[in-house]
PDB file of N, CA and C in Angstrom:
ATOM      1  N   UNK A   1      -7.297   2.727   9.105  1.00  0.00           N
ATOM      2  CA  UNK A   1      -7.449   1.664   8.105  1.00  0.00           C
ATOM      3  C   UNK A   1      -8.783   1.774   7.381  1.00  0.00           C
ATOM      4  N   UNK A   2      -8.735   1.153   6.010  1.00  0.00           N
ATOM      5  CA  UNK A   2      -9.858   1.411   5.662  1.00  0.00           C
ATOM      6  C   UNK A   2     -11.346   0.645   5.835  1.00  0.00           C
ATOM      7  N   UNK A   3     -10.405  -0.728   6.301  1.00  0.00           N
ATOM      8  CA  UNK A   3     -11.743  -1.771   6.581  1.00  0.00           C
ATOM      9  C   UNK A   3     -12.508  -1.272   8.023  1.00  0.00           C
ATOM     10  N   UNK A   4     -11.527  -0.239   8.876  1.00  0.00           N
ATOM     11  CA  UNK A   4     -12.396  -0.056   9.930  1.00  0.00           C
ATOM     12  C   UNK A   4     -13.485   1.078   9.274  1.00  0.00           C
ATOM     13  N   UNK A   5     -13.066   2.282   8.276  1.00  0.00           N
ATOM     14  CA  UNK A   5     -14.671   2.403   8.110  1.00  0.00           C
ATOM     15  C   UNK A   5     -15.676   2.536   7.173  1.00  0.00           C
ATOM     16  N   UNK A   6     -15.807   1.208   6.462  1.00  0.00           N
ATOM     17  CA  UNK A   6     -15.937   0.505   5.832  1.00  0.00           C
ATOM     18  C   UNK A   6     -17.038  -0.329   6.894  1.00  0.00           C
ATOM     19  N   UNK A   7     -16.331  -0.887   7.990  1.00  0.00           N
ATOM     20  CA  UNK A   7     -17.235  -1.462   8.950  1.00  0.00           C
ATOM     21  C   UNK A   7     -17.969  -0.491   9.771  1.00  0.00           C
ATOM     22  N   UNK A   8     -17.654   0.437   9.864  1.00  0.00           N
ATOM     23  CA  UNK A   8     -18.402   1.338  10.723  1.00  0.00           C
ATOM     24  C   UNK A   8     -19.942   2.101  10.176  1.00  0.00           C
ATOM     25  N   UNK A   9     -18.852   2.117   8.699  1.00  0.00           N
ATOM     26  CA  UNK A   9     -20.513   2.828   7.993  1.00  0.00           C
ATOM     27  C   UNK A   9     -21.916   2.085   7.847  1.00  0.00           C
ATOM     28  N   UNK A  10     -21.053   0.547   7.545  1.00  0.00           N
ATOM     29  CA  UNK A  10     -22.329  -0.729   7.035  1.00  0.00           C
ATOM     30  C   UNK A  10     -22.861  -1.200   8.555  1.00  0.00           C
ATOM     31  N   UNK A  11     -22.009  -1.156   9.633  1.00  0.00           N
ATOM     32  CA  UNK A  11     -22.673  -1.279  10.978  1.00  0.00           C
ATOM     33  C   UNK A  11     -23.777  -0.264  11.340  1.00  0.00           C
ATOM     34  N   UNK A  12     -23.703   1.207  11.291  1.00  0.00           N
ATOM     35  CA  UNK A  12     -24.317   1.875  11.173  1.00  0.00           C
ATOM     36  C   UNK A  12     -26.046   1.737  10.394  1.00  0.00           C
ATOM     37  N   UNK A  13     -25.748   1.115   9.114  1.00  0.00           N
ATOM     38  CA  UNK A  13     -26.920   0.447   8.147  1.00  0.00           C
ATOM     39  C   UNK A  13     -27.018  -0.639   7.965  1.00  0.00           C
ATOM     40  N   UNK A  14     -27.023  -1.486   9.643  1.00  0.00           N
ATOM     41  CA  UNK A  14     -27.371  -2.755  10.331  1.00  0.00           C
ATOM     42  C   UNK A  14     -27.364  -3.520   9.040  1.00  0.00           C
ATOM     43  N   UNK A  15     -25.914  -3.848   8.301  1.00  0.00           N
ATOM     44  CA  UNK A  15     -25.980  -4.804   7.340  1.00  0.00           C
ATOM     45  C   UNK A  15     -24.324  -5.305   7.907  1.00  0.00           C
ATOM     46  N   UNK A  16     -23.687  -4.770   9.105  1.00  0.00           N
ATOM     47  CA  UNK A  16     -22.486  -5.150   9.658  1.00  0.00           C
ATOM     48  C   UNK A  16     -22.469  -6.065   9.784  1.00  0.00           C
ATOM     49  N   UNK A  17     -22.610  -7.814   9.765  1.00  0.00           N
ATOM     50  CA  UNK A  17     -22.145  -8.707   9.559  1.00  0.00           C
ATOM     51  C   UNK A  17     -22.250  -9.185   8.407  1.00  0.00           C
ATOM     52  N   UNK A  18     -23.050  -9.019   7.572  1.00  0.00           N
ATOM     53  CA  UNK A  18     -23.409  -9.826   6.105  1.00  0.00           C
ATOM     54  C   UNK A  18     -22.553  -9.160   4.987  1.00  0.00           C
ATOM     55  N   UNK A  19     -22.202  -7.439   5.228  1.00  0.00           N
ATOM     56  CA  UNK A  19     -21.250  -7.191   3.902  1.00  0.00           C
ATOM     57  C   UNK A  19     -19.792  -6.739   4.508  1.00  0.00           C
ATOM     58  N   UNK A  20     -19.351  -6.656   6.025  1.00  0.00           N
ATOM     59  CA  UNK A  20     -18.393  -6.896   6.235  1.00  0.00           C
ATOM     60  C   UNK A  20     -17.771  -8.471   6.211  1.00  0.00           C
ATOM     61  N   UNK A  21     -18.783  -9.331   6.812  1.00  0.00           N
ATOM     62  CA  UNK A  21     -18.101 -10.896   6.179  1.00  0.00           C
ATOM     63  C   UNK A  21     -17.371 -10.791   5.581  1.00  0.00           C
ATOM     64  N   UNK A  22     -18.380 -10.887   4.294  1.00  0.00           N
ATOM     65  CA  UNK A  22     -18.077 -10.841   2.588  1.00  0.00           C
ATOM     66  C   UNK A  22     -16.647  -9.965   2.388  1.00  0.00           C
ATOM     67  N   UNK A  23     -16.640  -8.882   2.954  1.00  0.00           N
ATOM     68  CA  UNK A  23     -15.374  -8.119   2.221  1.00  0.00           C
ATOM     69  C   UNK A  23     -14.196  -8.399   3.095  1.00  0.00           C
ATOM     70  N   UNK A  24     -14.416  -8.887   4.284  1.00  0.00           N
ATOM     71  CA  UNK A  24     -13.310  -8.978   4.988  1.00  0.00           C
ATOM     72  C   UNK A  24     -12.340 -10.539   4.601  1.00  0.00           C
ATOM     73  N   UNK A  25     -13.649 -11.500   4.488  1.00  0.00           N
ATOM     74  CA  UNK A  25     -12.837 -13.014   4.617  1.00  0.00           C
ATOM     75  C   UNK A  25     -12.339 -12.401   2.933  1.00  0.00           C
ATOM     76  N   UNK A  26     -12.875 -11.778   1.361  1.00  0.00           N
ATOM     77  CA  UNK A  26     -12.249 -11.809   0.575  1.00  0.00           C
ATOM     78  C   UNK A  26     -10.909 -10.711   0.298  1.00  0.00           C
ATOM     79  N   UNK A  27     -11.075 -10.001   1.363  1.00  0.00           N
ATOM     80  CA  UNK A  27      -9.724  -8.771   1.441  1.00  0.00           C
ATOM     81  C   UNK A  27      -8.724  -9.388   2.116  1.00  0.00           C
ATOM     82  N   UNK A  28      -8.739  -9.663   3.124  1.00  0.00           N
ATOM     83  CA  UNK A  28      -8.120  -9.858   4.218  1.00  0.00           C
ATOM     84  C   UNK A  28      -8.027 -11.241   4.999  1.00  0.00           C
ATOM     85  N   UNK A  29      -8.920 -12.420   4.790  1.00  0.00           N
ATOM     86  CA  UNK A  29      -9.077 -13.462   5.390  1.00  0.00           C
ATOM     87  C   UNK A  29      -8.750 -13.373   7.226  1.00  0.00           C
ATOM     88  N   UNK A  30      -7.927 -14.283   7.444  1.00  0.00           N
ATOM     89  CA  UNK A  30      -7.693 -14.061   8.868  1.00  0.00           C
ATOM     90  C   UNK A  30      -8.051 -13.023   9.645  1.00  0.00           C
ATOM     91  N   UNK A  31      -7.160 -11.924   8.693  1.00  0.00           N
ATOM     92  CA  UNK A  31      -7.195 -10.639   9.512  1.00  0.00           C
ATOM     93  C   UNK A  31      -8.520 -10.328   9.753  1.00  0.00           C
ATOM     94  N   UNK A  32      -9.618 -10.551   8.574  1.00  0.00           N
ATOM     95  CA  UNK A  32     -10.759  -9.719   8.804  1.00  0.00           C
ATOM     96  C   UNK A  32     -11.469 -10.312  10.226  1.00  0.00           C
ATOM     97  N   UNK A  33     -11.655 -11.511  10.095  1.00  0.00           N
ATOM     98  CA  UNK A  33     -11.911 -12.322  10.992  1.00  0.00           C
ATOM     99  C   UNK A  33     -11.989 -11.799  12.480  1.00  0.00           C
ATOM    100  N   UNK A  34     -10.524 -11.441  12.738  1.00  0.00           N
ATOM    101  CA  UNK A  34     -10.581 -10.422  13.505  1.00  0.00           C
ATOM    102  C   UNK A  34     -11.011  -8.893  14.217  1.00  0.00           C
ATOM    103  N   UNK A  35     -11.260  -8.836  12.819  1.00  0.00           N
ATOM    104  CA  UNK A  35     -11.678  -6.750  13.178  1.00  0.00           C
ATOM    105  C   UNK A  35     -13.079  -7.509  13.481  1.00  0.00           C
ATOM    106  N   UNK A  36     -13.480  -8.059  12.486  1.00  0.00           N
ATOM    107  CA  UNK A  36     -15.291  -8.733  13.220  1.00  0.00           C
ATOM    108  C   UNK A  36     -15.962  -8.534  14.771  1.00  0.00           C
ATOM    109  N   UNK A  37     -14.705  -9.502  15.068  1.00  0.00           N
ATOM    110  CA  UNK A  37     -14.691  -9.483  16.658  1.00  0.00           C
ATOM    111  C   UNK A  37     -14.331  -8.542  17.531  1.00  0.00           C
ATOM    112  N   UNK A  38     -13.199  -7.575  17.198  1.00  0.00           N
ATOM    113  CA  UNK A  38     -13.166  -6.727  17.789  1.00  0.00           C
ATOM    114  C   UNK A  38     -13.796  -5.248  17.716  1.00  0.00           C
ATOM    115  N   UNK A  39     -14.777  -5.393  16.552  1.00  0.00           N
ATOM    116  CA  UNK A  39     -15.582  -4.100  16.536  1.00  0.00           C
ATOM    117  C   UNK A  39     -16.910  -4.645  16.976  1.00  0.00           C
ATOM    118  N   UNK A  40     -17.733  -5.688  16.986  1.00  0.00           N
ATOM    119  CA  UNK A  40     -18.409  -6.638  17.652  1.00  0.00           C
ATOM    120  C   UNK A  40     -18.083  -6.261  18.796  1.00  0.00           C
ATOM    121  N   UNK A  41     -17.631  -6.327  19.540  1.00  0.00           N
ATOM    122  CA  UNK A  41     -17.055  -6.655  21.080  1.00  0.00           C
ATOM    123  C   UNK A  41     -16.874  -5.288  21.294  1.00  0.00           C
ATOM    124  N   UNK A  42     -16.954  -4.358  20.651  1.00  0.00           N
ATOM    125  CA  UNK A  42     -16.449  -2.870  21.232  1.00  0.00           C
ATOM    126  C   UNK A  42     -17.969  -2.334  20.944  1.00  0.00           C
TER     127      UNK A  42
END
């Protein structure tokens, strides 16, 4: 998927919560919500 790396790259350039937020609650809502937590948690 593409939001996983998307999150992986901006996690990488410790900006992983502030511009995955942003793109996830406006791509995806719920769903993103989720990958949050589970790439968080992994």
């Amino acid at each position: 998927m593409i939001i996983e790396w998307i999150a992986y790259d901006r996690y990488k350039e410790n900006n992983f919560f502030a511009n995955l937020l942003c793109f996830c609650l406006e791509k995806n809502g719920d769903v993103g919500k989720k990958d949050i937590i589970s790439l968080n948690n992994s």
